[in-house]
PDB file of N, CA and C in Angstrom:
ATOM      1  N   UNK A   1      70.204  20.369  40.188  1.00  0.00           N
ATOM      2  CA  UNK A   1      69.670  21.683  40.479  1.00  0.00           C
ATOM      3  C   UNK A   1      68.445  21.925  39.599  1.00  0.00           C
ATOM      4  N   UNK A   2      67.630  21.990  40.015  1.00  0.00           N
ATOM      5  CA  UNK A   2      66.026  22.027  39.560  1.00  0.00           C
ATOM      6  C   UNK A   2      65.989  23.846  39.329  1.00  0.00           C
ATOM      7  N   UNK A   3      65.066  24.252  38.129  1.00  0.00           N
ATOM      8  CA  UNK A   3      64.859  25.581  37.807  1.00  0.00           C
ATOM      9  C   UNK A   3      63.464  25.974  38.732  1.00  0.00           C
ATOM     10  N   UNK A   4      63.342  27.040  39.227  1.00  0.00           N
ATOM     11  CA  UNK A   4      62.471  27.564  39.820  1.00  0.00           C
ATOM     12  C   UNK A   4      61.318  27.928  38.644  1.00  0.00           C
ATOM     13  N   UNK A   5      60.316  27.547  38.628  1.00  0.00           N
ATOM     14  CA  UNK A   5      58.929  27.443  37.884  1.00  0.00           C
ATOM     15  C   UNK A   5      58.566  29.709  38.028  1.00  0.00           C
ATOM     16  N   UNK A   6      58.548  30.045  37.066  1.00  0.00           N
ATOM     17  CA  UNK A   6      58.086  31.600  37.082  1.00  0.00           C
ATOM     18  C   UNK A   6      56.546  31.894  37.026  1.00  0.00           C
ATOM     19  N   UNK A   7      55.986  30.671  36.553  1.00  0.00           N
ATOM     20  CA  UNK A   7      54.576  31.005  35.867  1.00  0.00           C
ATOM     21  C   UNK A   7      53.443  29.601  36.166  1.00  0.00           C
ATOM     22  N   UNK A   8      52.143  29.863  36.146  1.00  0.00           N
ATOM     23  CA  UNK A   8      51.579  28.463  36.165  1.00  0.00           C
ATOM     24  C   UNK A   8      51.788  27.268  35.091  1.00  0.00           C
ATOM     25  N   UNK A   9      51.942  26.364  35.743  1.00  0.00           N
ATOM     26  CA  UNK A   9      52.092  24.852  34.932  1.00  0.00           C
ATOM     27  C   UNK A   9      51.527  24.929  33.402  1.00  0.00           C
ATOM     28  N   UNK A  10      51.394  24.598  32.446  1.00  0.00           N
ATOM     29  CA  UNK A  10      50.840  24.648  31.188  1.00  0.00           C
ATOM     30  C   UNK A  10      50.972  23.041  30.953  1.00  0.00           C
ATOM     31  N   UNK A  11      49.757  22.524  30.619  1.00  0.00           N
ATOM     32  CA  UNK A  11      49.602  21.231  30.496  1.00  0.00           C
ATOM     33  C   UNK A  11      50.452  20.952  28.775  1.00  0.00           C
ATOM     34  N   UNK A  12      51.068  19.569  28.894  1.00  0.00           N
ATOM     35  CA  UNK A  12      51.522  19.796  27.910  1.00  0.00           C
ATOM     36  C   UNK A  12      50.782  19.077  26.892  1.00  0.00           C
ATOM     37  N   UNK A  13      49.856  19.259  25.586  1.00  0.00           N
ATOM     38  CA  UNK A  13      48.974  18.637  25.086  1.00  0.00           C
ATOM     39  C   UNK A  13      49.624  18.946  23.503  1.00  0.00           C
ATOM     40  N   UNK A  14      49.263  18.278  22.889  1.00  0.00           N
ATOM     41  CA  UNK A  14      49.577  18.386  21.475  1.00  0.00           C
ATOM     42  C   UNK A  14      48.669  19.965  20.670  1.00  0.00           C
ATOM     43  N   UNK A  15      47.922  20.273  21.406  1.00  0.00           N
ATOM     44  CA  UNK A  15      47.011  21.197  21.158  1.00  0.00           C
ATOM     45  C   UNK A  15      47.998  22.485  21.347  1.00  0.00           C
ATOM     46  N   UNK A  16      48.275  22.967  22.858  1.00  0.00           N
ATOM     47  CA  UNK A  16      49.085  23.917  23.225  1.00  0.00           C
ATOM     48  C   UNK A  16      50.089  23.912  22.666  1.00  0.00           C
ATOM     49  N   UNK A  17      50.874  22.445  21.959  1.00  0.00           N
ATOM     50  CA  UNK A  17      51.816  22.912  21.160  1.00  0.00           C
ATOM     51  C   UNK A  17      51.614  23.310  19.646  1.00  0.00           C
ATOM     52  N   UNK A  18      50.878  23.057  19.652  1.00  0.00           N
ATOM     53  CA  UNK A  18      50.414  23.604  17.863  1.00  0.00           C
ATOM     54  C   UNK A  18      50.015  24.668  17.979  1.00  0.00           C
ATOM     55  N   UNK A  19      49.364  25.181  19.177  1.00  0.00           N
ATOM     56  CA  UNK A  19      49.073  26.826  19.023  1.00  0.00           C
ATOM     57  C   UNK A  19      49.165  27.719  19.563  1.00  0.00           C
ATOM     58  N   UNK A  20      50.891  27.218  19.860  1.00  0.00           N
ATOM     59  CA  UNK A  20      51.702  27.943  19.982  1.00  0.00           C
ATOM     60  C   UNK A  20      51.966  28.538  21.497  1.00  0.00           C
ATOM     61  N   UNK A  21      50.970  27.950  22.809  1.00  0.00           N
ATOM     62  CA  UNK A  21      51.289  28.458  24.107  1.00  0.00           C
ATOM     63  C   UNK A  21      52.282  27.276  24.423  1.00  0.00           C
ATOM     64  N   UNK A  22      52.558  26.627  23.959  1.00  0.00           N
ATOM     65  CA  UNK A  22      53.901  25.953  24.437  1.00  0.00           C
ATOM     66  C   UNK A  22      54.645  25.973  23.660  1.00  0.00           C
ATOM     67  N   UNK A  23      56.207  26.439  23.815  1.00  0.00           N
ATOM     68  CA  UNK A  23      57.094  26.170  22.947  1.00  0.00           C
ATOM     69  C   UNK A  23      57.552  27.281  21.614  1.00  0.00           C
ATOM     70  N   UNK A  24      56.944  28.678  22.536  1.00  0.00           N
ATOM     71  CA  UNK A  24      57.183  29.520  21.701  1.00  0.00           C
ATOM     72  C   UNK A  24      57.980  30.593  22.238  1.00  0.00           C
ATOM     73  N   UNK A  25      58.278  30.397  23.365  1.00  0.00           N
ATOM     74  CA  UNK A  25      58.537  31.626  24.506  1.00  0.00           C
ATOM     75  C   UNK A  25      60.175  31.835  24.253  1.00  0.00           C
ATOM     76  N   UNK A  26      60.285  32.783  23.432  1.00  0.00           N
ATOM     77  CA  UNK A  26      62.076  33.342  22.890  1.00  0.00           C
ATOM     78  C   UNK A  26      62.755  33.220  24.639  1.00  0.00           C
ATOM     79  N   UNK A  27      62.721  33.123  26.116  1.00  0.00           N
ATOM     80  CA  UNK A  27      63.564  33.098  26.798  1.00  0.00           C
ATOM     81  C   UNK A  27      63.745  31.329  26.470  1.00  0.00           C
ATOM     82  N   UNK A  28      63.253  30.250  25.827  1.00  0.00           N
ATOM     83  CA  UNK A  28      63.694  29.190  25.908  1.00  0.00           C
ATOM     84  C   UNK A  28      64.147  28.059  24.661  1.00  0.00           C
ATOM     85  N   UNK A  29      64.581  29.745  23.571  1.00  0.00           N
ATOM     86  CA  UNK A  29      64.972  29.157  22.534  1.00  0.00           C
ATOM     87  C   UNK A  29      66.563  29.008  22.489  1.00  0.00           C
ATOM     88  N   UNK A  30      66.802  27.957  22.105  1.00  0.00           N
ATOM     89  CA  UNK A  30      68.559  27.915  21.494  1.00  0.00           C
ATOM     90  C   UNK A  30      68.402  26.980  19.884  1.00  0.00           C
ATOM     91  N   UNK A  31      70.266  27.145  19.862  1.00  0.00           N
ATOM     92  CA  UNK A  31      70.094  27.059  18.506  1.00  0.00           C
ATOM     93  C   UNK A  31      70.822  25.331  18.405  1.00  0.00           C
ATOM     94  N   UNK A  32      70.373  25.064  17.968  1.00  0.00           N
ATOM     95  CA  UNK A  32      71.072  23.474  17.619  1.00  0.00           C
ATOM     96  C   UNK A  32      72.218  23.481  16.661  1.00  0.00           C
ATOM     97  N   UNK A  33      73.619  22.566  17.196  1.00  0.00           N
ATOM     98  CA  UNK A  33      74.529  22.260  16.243  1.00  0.00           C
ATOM     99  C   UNK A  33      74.351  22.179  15.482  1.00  0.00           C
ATOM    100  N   UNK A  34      73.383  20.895  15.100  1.00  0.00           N
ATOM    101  CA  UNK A  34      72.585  20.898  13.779  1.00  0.00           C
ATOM    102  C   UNK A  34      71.277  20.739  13.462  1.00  0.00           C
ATOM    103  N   UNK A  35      71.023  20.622  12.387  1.00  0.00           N
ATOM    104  CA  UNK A  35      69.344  20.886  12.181  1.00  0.00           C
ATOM    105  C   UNK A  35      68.521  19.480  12.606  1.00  0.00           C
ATOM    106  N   UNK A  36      68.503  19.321  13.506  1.00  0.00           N
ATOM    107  CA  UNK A  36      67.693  18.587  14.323  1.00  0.00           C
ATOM    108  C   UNK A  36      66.415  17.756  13.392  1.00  0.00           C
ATOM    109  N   UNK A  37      65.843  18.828  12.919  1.00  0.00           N
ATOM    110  CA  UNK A  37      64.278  18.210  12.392  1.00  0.00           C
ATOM    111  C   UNK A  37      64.906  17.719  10.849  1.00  0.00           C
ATOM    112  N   UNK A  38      65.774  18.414  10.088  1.00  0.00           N
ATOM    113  CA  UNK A  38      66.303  17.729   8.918  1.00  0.00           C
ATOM    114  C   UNK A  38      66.595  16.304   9.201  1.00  0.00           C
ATOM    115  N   UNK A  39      67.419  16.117  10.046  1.00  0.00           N
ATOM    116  CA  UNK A  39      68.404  14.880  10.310  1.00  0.00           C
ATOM    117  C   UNK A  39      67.352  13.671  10.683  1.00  0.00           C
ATOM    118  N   UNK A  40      66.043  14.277  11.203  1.00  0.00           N
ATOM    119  CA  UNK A  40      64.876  13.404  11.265  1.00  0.00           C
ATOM    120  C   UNK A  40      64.505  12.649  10.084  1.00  0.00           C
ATOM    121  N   UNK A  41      64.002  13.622   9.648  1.00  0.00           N
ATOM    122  CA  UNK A  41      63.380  13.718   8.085  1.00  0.00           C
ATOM    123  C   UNK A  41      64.339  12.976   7.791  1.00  0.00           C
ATOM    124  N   UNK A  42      65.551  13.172   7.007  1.00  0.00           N
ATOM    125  CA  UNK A  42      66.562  12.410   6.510  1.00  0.00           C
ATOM    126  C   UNK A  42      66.482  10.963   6.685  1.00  0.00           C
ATOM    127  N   UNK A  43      66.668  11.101   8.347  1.00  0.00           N
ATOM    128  CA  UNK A  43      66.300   9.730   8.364  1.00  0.00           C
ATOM    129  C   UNK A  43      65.451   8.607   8.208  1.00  0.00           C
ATOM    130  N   UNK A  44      64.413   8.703   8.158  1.00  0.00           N
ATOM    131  CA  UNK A  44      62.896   8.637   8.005  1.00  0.00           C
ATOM    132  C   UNK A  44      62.188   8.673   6.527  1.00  0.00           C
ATOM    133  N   UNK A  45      62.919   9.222   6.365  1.00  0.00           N
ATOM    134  CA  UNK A  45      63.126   9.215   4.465  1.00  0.00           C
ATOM    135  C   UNK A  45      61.904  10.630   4.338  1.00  0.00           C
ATOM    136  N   UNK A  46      61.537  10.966   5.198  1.00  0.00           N
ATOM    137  CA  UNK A  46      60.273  11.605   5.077  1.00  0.00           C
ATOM    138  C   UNK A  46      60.675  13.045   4.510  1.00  0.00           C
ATOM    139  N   UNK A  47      59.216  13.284   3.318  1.00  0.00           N
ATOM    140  CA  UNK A  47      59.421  14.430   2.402  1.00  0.00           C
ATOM    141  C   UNK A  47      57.660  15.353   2.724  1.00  0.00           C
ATOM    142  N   UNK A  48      58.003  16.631   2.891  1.00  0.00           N
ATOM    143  CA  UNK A  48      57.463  17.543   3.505  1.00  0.00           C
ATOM    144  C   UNK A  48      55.939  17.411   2.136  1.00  0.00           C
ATOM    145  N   UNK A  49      54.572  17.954   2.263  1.00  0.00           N
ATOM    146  CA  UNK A  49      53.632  17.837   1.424  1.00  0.00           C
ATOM    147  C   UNK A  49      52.771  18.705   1.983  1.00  0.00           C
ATOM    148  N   UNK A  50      51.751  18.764   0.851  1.00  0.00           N
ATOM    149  CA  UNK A  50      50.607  19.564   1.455  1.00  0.00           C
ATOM    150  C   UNK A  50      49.319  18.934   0.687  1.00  0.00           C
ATOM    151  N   UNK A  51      48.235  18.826   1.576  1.00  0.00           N
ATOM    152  CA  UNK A  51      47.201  17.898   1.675  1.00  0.00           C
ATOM    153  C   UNK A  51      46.050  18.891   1.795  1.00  0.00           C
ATOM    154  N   UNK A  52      44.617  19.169   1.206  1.00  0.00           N
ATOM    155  CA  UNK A  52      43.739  19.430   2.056  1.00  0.00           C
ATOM    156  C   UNK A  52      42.576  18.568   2.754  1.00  0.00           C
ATOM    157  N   UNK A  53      42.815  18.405   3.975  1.00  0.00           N
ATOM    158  CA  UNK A  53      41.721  17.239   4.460  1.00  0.00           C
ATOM    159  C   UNK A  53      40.676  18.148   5.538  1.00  0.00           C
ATOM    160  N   UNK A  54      39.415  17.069   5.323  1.00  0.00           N
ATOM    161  CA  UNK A  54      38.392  17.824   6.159  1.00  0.00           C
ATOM    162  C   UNK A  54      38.839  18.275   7.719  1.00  0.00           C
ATOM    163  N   UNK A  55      38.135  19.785   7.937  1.00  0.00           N
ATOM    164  CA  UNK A  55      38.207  20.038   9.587  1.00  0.00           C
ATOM    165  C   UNK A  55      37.883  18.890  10.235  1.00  0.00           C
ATOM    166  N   UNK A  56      36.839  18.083   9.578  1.00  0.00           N
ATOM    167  CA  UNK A  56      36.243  16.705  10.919  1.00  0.00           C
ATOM    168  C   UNK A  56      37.493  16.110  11.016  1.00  0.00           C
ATOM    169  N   UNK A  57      37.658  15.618   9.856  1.00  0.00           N
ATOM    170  CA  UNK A  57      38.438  14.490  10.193  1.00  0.00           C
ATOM    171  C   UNK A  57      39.952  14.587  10.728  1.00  0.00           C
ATOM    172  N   UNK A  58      40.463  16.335  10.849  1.00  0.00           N
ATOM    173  CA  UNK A  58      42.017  16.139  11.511  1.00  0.00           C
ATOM    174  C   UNK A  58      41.451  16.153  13.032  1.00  0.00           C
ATOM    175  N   UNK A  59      40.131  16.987  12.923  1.00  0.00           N
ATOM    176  CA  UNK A  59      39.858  16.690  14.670  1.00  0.00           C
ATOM    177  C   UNK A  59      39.949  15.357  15.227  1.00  0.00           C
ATOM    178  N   UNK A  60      39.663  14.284  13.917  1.00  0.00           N
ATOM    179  CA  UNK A  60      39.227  12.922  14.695  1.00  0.00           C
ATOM    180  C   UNK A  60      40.730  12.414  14.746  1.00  0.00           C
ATOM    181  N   UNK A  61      41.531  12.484  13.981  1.00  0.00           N
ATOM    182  CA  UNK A  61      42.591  12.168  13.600  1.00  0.00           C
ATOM    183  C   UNK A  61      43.361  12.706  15.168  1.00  0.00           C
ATOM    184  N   UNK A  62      42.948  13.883  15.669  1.00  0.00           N
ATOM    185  CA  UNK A  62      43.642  14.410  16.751  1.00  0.00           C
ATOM    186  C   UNK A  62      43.079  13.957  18.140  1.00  0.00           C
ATOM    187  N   UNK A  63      42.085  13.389  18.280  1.00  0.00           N
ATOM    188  CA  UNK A  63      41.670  13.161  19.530  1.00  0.00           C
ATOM    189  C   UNK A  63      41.576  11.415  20.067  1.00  0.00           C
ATOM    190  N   UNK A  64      41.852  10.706  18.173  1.00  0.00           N
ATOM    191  CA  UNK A  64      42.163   9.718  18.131  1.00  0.00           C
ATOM    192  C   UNK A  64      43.832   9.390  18.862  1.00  0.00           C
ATOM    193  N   UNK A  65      44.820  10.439  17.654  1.00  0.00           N
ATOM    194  CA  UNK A  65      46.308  10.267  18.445  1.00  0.00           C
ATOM    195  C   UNK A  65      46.251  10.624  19.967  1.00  0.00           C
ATOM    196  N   UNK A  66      45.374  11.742  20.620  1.00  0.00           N
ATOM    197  CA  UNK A  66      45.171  11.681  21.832  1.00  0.00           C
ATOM    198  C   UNK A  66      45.242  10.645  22.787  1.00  0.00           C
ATOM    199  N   UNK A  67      44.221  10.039  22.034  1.00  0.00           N
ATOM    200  CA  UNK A  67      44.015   8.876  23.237  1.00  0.00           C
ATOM    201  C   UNK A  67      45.186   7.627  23.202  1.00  0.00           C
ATOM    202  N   UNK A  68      45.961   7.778  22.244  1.00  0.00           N
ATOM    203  CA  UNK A  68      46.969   6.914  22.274  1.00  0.00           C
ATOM    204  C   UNK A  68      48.440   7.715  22.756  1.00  0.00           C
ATOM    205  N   UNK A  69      48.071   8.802  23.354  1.00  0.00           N
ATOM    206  CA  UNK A  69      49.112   9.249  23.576  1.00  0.00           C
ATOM    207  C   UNK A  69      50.590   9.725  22.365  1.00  0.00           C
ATOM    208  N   UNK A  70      49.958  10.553  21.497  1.00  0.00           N
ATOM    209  CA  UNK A  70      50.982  10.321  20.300  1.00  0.00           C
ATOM    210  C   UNK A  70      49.960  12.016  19.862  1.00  0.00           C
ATOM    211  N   UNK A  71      50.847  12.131  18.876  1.00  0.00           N
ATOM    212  CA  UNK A  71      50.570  13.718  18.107  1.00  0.00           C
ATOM    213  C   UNK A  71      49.820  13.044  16.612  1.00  0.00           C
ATOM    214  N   UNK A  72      49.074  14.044  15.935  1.00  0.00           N
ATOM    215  CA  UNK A  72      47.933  13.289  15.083  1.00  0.00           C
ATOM    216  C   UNK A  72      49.190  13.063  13.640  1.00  0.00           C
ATOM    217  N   UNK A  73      50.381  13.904  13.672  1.00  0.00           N
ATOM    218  CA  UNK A  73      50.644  13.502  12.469  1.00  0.00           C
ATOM    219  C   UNK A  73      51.499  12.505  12.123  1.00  0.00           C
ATOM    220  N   UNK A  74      52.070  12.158  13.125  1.00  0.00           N
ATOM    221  CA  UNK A  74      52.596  10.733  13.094  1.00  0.00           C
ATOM    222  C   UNK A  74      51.659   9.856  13.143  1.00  0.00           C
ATOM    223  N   UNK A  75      50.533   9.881  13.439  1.00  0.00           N
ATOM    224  CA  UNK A  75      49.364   8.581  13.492  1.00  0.00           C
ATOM    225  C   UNK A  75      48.544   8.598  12.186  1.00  0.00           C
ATOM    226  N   UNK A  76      48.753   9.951  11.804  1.00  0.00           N
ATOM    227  CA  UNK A  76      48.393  10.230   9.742  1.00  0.00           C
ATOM    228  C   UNK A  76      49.070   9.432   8.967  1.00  0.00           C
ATOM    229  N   UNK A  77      50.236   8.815   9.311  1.00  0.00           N
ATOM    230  CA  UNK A  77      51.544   8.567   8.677  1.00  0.00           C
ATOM    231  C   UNK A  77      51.426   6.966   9.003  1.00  0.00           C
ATOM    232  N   UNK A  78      51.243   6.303  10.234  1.00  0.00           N
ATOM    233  CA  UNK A  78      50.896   4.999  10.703  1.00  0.00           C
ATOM    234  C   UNK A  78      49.413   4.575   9.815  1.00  0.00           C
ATOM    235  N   UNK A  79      48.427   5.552   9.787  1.00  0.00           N
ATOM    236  CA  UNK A  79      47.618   4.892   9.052  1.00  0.00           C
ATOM    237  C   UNK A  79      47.457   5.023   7.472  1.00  0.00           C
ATOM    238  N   UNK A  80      48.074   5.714   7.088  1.00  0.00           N
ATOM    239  CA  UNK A  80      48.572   5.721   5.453  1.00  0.00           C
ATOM    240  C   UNK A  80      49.100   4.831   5.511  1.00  0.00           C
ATOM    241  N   UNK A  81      50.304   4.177   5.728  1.00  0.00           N
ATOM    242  CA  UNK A  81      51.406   3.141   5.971  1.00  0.00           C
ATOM    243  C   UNK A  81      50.514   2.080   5.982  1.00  0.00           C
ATOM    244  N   UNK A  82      49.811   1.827   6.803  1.00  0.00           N
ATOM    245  CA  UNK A  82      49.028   0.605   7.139  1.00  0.00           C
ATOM    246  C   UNK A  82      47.939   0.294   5.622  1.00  0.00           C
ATOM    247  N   UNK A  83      47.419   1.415   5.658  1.00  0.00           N
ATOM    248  CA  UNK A  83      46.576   1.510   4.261  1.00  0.00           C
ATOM    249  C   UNK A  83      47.116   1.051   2.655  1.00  0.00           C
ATOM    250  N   UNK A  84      48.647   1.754   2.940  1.00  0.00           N
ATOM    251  CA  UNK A  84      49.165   1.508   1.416  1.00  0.00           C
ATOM    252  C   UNK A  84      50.080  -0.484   1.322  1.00  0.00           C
ATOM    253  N   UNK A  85      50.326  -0.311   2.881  1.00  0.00           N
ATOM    254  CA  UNK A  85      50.883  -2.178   2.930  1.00  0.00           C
ATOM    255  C   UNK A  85      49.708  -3.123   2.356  1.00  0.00           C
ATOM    256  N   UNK A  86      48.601  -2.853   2.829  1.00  0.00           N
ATOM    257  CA  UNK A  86      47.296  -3.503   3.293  1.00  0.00           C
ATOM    258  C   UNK A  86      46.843  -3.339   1.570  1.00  0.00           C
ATOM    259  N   UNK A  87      46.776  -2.366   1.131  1.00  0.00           N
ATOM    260  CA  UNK A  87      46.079  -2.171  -0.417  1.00  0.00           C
ATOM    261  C   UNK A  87      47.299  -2.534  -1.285  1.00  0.00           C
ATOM    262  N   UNK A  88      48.631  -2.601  -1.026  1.00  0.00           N
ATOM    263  CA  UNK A  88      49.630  -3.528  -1.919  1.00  0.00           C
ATOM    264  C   UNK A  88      49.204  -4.842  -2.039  1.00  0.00           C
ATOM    265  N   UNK A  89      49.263  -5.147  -0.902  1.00  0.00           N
ATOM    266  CA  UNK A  89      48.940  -7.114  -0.581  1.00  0.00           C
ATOM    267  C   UNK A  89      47.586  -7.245  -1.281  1.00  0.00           C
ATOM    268  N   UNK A  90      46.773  -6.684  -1.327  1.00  0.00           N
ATOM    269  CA  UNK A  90      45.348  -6.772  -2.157  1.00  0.00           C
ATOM    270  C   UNK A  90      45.710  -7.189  -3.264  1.00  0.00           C
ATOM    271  N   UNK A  91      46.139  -6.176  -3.896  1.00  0.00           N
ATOM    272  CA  UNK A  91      46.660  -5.697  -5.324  1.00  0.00           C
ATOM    273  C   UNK A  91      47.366  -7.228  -5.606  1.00  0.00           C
ATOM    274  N   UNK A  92      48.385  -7.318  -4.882  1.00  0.00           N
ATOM    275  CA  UNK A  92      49.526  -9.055  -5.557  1.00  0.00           C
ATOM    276  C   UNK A  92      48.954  -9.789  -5.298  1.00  0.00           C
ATOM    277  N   UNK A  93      47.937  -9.928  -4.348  1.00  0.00           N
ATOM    278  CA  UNK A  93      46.961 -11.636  -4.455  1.00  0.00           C
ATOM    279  C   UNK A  93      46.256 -11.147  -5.376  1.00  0.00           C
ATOM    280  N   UNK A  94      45.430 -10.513  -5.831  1.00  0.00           N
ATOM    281  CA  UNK A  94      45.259 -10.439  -7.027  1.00  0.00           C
ATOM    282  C   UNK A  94      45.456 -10.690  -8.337  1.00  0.00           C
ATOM    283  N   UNK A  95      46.928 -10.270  -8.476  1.00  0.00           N
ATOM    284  CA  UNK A  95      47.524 -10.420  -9.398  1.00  0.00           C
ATOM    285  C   UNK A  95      48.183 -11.600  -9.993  1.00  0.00           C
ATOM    286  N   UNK A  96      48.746 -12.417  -8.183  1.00  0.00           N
ATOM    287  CA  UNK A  96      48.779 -13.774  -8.373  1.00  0.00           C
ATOM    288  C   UNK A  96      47.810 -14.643  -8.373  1.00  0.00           C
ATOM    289  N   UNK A  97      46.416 -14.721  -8.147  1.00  0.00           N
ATOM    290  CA  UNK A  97      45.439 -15.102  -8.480  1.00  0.00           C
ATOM    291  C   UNK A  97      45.460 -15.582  -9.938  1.00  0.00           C
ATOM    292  N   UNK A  98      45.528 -13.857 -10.427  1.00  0.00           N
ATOM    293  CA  UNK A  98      45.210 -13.845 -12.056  1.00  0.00           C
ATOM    294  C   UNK A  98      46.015 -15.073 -12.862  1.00  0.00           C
ATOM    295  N   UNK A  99      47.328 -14.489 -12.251  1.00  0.00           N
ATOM    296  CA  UNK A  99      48.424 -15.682 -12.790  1.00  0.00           C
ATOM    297  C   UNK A  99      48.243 -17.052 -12.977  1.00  0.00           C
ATOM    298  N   UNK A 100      48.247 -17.746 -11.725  1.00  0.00           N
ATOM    299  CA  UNK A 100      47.590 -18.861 -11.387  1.00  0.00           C
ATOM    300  C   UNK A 100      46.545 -19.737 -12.560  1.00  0.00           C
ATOM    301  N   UNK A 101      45.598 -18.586 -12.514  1.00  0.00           N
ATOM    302  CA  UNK A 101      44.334 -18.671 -13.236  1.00  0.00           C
ATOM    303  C   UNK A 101      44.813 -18.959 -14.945  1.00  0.00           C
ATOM    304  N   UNK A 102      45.490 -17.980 -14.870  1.00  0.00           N
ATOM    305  CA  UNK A 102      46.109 -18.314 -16.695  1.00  0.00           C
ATOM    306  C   UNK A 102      47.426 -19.567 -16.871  1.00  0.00           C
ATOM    307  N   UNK A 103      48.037 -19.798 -16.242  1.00  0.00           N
ATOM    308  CA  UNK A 103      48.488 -21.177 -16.160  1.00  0.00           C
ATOM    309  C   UNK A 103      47.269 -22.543 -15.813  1.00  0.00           C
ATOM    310  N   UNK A 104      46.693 -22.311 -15.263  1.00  0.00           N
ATOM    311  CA  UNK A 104      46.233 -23.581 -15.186  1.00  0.00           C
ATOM    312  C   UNK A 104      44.713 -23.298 -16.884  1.00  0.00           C
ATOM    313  N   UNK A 105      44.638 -22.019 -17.178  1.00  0.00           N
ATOM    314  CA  UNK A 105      43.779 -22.538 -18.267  1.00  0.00           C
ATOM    315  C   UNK A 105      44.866 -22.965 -19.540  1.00  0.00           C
ATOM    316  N   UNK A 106      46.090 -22.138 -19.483  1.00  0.00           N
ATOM    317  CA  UNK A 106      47.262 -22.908 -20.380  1.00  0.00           C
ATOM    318  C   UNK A 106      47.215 -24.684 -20.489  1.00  0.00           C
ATOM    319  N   UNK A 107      47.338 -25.317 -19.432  1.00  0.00           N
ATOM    320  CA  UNK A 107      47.641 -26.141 -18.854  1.00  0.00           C
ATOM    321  C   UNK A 107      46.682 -27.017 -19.533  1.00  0.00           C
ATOM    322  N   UNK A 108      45.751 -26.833 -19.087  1.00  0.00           N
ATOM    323  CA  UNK A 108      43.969 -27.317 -20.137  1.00  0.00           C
ATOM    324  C   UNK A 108      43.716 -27.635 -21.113  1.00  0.00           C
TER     325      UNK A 108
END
C-alpha cells in the first residue's frame, strides 16, 4: 500500500537536507527504540569536533561528494583517512630509511 504524495516532489539532495526542506516536517517524525545516530558513532569509533574551514572549500568538498553521490562529510572523513594513512607511511619509510642508514654506517 503506497502513501498518497500531499505536496510536490522535493528532490532529495544533500543540500535540502542540510537546510532543512527535507526532513524536518514534525508530521514525519518518530522516535527510535534507540539512539540510532549514537549506535553509529559507537560504532565507527567516531567522536563529534569542531573545525573552522574555508566557505570555498566545504563548497568544493560538497559538490565534489556530489558528484560521487555521497554527503560532503563522510568524504571529509575518506580524505583525512587517506591523508593521515598516506602521511604515516611517509613518516616509517623514513624512519626506516634512517635506521637502515645507521646500521650500515655501524657496520663500517
Amino acid at each position: 500500500m503506497e502513501k498518497e504524495m500531499t505536496g510536490p516532489k522535493i528532490e532529495s539532495t544533500a543540500e535540502n537536507w542540510e537546510n532543512r526542506v527535507l526532513g524536518a516536517d514534525e508530521a514525519h517524525v518518530r522516535v527510535d527504540d534507540e539512539d540510532l545516530e549514537s549506535l553509529i558513532n559507537e560504532s565507527l569509533n567516531l567522536k563529534v569536533i569542531s573545525i573552522r574551514l574555508e566557505e570555498s572549500l566545504i563548497s568544493d568538498f560538497k559538490m565534489i561528494a556530489k558528484h560521487h553521490g555521497m554527503s560532503y562529510q563522510p568524504l571529509m572523513r575518506q580524505v583525512l583517512r587517506r591523508f593521515a594513512d598516506a602521511e604515516t607511511r611517509r613518516i616509517l619509510r623514513k624512519y626506516i630509511a634512517a635506521e637502515k642508514e645507521n646500521k650500515s654506517e655501524k657496520v663500517a
